[in-house]
PDB file of N, CA and C in Angstrom:
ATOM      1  N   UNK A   1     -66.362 127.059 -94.981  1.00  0.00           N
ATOM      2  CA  UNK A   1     -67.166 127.515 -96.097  1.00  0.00           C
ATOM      3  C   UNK A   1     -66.480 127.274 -97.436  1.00  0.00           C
ATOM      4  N   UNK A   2     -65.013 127.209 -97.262  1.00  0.00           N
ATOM      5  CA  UNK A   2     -64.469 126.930 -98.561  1.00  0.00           C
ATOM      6  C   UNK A   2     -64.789 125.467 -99.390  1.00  0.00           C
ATOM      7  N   UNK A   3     -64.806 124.657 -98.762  1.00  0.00           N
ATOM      8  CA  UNK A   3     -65.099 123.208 -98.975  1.00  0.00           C
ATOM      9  C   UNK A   3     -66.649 122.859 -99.185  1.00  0.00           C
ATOM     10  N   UNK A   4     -67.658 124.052 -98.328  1.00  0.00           N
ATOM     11  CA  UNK A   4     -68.740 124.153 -98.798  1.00  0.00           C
ATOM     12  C   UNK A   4     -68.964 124.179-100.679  1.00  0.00           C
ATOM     13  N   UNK A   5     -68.544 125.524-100.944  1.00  0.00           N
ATOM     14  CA  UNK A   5     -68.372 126.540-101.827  1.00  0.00           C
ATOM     15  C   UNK A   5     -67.733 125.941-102.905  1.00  0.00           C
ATOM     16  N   UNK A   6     -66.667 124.603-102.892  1.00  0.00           N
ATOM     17  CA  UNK A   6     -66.268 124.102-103.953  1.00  0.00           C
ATOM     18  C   UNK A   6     -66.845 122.763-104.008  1.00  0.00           C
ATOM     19  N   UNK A   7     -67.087 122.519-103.232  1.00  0.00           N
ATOM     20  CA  UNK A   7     -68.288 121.013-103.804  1.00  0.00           C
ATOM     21  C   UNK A   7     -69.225 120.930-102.497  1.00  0.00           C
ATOM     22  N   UNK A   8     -69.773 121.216-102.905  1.00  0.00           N
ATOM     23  CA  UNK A   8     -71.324 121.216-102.124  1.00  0.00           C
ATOM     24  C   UNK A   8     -71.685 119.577-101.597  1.00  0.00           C
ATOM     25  N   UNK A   9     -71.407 118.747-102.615  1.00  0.00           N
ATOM     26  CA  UNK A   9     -72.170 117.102-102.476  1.00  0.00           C
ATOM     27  C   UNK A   9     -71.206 116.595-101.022  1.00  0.00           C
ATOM     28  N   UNK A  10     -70.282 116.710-100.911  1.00  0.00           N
ATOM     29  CA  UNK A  10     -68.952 116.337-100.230  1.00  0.00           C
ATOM     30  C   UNK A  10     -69.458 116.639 -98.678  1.00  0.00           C
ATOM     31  N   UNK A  11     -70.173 117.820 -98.590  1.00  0.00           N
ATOM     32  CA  UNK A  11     -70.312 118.022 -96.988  1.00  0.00           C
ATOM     33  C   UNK A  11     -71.741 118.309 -96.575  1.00  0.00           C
ATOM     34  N   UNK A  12     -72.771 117.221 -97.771  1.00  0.00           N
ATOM     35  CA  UNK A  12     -73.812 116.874 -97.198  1.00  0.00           C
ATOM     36  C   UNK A  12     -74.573 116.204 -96.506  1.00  0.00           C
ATOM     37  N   UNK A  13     -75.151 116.436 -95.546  1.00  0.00           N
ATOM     38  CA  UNK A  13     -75.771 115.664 -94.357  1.00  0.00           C
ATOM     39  C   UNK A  13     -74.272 115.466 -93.190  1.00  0.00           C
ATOM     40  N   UNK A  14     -73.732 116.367 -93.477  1.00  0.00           N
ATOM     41  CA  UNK A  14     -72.310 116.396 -92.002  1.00  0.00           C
ATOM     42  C   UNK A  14     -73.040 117.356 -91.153  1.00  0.00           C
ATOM     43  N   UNK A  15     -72.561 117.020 -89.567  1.00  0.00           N
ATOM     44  CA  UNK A  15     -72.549 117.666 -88.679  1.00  0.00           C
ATOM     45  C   UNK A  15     -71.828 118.309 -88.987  1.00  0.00           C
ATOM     46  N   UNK A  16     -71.647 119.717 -88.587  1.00  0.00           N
ATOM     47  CA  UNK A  16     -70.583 120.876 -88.033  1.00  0.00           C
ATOM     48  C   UNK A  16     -71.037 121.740 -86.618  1.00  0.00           C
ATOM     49  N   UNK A  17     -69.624 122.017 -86.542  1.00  0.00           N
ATOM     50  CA  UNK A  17     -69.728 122.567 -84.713  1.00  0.00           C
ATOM     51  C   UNK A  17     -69.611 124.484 -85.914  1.00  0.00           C
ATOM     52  N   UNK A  18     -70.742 125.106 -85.130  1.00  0.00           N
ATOM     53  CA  UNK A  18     -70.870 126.563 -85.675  1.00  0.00           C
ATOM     54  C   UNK A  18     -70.411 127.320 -84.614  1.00  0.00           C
ATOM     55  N   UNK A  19     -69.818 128.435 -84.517  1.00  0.00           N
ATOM     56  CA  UNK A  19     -69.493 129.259 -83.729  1.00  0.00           C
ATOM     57  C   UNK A  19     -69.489 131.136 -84.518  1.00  0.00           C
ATOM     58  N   UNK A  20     -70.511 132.028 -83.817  1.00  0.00           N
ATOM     59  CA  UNK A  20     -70.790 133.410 -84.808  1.00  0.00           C
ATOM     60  C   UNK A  20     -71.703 134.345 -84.121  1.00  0.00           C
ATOM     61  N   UNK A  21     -71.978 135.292 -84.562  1.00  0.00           N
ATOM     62  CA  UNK A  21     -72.892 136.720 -83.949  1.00  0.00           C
ATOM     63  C   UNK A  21     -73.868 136.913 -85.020  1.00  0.00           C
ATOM     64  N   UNK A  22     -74.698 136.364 -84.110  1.00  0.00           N
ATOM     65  CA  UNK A  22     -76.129 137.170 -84.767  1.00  0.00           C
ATOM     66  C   UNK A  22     -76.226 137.928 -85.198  1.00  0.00           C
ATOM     67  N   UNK A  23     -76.883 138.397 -86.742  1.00  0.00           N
ATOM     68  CA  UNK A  23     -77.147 140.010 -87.182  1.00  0.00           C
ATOM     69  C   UNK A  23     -78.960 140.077 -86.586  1.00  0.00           C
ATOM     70  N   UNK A  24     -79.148 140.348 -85.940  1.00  0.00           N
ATOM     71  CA  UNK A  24     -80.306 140.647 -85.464  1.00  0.00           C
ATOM     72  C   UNK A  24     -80.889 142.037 -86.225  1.00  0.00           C
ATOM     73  N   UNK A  25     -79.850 142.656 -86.844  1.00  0.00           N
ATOM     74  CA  UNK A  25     -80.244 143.506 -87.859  1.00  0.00           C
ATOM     75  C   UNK A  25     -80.757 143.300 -88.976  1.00  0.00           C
ATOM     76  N   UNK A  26     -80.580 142.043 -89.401  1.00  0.00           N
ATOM     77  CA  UNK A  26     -80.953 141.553 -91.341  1.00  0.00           C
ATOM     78  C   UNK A  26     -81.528 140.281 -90.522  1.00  0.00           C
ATOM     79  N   UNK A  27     -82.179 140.435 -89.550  1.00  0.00           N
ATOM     80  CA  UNK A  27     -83.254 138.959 -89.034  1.00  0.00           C
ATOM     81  C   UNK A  27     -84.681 139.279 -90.320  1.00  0.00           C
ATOM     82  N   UNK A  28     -85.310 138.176 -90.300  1.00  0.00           N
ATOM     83  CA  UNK A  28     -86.312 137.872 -91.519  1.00  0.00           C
ATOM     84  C   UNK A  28     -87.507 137.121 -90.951  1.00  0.00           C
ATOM     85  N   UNK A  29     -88.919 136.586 -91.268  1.00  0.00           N
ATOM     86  CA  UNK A  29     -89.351 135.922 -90.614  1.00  0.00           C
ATOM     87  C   UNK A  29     -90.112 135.140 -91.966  1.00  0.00           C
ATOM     88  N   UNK A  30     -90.342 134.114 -91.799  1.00  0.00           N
ATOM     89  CA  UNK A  30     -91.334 133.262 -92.757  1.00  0.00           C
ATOM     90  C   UNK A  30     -92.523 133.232 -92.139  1.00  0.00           C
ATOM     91  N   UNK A  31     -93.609 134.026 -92.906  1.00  0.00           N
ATOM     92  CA  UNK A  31     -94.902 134.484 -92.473  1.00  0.00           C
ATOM     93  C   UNK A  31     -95.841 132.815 -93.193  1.00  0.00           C
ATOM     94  N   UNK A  32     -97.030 133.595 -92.031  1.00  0.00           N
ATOM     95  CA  UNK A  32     -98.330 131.914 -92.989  1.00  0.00           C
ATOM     96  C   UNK A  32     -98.189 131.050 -92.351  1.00  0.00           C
ATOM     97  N   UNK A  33     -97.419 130.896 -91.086  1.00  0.00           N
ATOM     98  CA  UNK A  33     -96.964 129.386 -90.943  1.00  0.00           C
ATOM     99  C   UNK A  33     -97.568 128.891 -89.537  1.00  0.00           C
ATOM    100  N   UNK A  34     -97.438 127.098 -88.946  1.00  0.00           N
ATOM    101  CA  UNK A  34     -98.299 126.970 -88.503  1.00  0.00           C
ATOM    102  C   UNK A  34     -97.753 125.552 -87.316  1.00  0.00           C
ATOM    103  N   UNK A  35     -97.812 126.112 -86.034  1.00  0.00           N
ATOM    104  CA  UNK A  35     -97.157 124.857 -85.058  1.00  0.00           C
ATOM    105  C   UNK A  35     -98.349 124.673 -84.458  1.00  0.00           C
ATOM    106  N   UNK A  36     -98.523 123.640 -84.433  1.00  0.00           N
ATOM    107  CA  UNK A  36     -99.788 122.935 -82.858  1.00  0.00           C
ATOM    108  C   UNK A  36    -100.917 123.690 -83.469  1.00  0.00           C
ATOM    109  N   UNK A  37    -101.479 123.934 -84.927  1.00  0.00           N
ATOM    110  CA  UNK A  37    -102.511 124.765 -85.193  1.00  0.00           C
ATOM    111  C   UNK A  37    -102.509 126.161 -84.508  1.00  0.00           C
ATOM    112  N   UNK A  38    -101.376 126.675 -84.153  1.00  0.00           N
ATOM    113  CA  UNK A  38    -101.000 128.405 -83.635  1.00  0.00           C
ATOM    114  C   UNK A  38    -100.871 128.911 -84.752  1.00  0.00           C
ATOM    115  N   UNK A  39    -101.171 129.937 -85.797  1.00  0.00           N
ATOM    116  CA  UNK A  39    -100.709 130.551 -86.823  1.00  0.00           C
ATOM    117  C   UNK A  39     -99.561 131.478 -85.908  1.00  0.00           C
ATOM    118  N   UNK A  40     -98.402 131.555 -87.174  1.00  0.00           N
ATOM    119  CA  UNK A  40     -97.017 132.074 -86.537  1.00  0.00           C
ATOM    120  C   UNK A  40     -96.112 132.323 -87.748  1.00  0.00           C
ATOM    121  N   UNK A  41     -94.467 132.408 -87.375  1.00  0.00           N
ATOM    122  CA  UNK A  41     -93.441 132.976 -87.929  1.00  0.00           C
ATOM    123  C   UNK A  41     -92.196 132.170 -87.965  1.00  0.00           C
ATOM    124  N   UNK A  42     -91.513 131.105 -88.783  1.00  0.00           N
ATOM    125  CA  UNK A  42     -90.362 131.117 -88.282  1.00  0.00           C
ATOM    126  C   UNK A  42     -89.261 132.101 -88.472  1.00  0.00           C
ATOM    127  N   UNK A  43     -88.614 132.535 -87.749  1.00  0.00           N
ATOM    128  CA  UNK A  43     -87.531 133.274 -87.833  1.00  0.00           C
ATOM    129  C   UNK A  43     -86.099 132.599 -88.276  1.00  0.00           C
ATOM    130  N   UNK A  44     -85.842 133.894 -89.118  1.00  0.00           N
ATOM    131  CA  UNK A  44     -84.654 133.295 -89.810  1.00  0.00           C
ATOM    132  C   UNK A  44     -83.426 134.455 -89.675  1.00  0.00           C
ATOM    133  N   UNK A  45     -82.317 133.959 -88.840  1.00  0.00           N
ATOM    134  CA  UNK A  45     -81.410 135.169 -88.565  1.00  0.00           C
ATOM    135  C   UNK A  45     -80.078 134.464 -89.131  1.00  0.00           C
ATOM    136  N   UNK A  46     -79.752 135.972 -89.819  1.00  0.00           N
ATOM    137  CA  UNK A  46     -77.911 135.215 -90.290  1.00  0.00           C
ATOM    138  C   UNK A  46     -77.234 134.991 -89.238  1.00  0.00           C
ATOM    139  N   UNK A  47     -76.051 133.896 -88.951  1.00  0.00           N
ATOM    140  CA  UNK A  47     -75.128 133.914 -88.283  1.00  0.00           C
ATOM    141  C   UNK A  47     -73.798 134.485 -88.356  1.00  0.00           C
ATOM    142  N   UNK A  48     -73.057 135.601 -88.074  1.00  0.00           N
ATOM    143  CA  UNK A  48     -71.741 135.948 -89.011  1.00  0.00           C
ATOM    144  C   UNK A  48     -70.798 135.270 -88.886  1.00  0.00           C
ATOM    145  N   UNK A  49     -70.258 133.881 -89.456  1.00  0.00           N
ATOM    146  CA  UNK A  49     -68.869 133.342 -88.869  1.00  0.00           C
ATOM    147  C   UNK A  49     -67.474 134.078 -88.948  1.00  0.00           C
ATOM    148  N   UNK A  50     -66.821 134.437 -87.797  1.00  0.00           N
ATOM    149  CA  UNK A  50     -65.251 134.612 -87.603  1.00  0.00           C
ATOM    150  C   UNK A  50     -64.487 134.385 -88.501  1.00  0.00           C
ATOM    151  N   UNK A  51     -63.577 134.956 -89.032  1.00  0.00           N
ATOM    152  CA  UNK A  51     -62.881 135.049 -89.783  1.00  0.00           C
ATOM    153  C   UNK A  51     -63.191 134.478 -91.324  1.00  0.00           C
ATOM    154  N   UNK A  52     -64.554 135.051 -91.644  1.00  0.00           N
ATOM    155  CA  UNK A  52     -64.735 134.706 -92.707  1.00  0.00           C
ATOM    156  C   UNK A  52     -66.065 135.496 -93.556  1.00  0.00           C
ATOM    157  N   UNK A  53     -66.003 136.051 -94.750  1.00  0.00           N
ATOM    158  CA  UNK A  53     -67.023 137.285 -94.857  1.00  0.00           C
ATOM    159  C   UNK A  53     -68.350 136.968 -95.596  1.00  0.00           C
ATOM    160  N   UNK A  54     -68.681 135.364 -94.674  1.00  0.00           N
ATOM    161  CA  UNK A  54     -69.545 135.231 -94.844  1.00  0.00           C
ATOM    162  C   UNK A  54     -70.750 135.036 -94.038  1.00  0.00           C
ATOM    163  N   UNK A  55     -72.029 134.409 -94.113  1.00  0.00           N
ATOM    164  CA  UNK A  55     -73.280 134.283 -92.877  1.00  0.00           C
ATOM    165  C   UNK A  55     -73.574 132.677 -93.535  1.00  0.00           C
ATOM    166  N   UNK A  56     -74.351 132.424 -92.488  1.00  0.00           N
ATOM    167  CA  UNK A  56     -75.302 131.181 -92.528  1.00  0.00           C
ATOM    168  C   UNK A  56     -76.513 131.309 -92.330  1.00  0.00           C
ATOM    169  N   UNK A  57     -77.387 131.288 -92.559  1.00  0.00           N
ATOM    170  CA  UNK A  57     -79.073 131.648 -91.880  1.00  0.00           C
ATOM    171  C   UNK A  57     -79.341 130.070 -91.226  1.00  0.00           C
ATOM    172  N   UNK A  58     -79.729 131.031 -89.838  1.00  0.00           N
ATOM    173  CA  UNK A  58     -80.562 129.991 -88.976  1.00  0.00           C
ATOM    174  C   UNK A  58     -81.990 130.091 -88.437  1.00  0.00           C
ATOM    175  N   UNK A  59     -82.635 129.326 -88.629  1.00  0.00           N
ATOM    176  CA  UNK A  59     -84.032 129.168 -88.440  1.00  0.00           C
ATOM    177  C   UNK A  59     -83.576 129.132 -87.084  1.00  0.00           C
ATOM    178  N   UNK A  60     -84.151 130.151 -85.754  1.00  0.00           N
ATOM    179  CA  UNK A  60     -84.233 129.951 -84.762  1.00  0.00           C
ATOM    180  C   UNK A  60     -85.850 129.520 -84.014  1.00  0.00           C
ATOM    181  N   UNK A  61     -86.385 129.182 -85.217  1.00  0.00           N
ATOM    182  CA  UNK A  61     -87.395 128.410 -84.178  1.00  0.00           C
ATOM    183  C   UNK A  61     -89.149 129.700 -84.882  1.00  0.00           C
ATOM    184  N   UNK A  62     -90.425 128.936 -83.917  1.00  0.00           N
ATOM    185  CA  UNK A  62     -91.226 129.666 -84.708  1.00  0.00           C
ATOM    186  C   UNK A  62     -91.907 130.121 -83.384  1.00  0.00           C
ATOM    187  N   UNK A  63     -92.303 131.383 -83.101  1.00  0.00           N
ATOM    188  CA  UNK A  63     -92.774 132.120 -82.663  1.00  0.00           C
ATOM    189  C   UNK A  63     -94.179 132.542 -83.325  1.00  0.00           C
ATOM    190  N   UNK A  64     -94.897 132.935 -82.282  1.00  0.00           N
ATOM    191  CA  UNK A  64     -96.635 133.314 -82.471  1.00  0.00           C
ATOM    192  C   UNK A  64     -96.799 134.227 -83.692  1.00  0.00           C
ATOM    193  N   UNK A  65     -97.484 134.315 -84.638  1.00  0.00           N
ATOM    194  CA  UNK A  65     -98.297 135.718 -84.950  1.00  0.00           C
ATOM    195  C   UNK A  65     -98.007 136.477 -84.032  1.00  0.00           C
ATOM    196  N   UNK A  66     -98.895 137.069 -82.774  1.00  0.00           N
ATOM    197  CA  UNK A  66     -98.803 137.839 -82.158  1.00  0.00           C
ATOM    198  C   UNK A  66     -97.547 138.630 -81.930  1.00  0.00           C
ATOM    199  N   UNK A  67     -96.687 137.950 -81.456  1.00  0.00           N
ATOM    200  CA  UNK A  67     -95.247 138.651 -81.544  1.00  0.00           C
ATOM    201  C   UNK A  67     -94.368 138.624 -82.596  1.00  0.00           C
ATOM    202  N   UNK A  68     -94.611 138.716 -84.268  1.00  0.00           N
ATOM    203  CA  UNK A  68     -93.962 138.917 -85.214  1.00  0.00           C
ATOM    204  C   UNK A  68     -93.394 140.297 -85.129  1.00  0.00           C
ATOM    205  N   UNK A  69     -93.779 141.641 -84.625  1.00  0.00           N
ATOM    206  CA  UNK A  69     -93.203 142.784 -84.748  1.00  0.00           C
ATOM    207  C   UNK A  69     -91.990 143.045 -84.556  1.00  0.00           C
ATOM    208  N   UNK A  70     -90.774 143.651 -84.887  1.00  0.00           N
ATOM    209  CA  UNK A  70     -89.663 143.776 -84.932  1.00  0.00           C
ATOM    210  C   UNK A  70     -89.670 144.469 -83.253  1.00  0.00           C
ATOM    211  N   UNK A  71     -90.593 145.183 -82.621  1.00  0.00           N
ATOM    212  CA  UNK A  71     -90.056 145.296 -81.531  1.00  0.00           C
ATOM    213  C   UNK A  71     -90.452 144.333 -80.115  1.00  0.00           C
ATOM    214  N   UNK A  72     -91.832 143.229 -80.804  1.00  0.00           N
ATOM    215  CA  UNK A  72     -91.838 142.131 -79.857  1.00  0.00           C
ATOM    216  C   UNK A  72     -90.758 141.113 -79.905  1.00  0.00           C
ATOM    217  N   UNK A  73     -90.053 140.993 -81.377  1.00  0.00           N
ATOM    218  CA  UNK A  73     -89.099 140.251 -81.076  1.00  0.00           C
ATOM    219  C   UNK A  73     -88.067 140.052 -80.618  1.00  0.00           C
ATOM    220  N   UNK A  74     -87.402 141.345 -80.082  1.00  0.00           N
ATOM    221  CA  UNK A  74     -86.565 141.722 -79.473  1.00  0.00           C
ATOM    222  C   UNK A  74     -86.827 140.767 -78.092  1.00  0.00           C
ATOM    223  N   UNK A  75     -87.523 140.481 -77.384  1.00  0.00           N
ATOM    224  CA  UNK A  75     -87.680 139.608 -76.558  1.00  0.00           C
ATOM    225  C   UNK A  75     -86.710 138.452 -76.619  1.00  0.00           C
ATOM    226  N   UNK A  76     -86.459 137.964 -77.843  1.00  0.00           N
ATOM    227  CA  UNK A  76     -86.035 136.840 -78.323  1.00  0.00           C
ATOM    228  C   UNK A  76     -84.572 136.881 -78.858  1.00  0.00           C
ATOM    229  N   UNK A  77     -83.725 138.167 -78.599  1.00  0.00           N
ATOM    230  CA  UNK A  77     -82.677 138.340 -79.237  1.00  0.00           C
ATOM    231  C   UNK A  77     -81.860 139.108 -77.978  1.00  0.00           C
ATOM    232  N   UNK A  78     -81.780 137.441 -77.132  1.00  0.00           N
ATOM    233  CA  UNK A  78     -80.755 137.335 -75.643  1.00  0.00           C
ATOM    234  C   UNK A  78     -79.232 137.439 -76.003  1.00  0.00           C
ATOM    235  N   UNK A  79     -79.272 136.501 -76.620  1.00  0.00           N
ATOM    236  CA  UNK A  79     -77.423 135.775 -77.089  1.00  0.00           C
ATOM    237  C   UNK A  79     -77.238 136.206 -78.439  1.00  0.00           C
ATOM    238  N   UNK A  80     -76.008 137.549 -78.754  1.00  0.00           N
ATOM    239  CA  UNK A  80     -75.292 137.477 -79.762  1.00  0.00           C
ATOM    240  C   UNK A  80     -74.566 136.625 -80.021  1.00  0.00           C
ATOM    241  N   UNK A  81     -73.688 136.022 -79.561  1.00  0.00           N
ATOM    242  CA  UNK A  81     -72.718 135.240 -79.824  1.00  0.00           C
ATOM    243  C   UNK A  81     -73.088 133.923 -79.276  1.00  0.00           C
ATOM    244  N   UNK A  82     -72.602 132.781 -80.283  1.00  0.00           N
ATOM    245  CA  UNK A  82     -73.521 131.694 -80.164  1.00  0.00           C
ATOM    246  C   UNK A  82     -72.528 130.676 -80.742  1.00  0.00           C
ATOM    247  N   UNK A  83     -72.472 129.219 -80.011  1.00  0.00           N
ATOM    248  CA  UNK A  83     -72.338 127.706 -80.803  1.00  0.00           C
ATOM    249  C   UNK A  83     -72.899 126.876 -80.591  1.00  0.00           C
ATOM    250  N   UNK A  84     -72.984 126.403 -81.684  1.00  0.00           N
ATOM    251  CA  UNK A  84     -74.415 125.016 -81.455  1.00  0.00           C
ATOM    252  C   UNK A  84     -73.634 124.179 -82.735  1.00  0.00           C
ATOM    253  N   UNK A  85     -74.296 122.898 -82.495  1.00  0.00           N
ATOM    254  CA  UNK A  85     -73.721 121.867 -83.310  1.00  0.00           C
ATOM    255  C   UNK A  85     -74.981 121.978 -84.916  1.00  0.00           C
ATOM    256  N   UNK A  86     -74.990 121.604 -85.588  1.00  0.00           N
ATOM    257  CA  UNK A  86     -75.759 121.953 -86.490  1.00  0.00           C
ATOM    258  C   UNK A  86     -75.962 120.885 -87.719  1.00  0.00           C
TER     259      UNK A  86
END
């Protein structure tokens, strides 16, 4: 994040390997929205990275209308701890 944070242009369009814990607490959703003509949600959850006091938000993907409620989505919040290439 430091190299982020001091020049931004430098580490654009790079892969990075992410490794962090979900705040499934400060999860968010982008309402209005629309896959395969389904009206829906993408969800947007911070990631907390390790040793560092900051987050990343990740779009984990878009889920129905129907299950936007904070307690249908719980369905969807298997894996705290997580790496994915990004």
């Amino acid at each position: 994040l430091t190299e982020l944070q001091q020049d931004p242009q430098s580490v654009q369009h790079r892969k990075v390997l992410l490794s962090g814990t979900y705040d499934f607490s400060h999860e968010m959703i982008l309402r209005n929205r629309r896959y395969a003509g389904i009206p829906g949600v993408f969800v947007i959850t911070p990631l907390i990275l390790p040793k560092s006091q900051g987050a990343i938000l990740v779009n984990r993907g878009f889920i129905p209308a129907r299950d936007q409620a904070p307690e249908k989505r719980k369905i969807f919040q298997k894996e705290k701890e997580v790496t994915f290439v990004g």
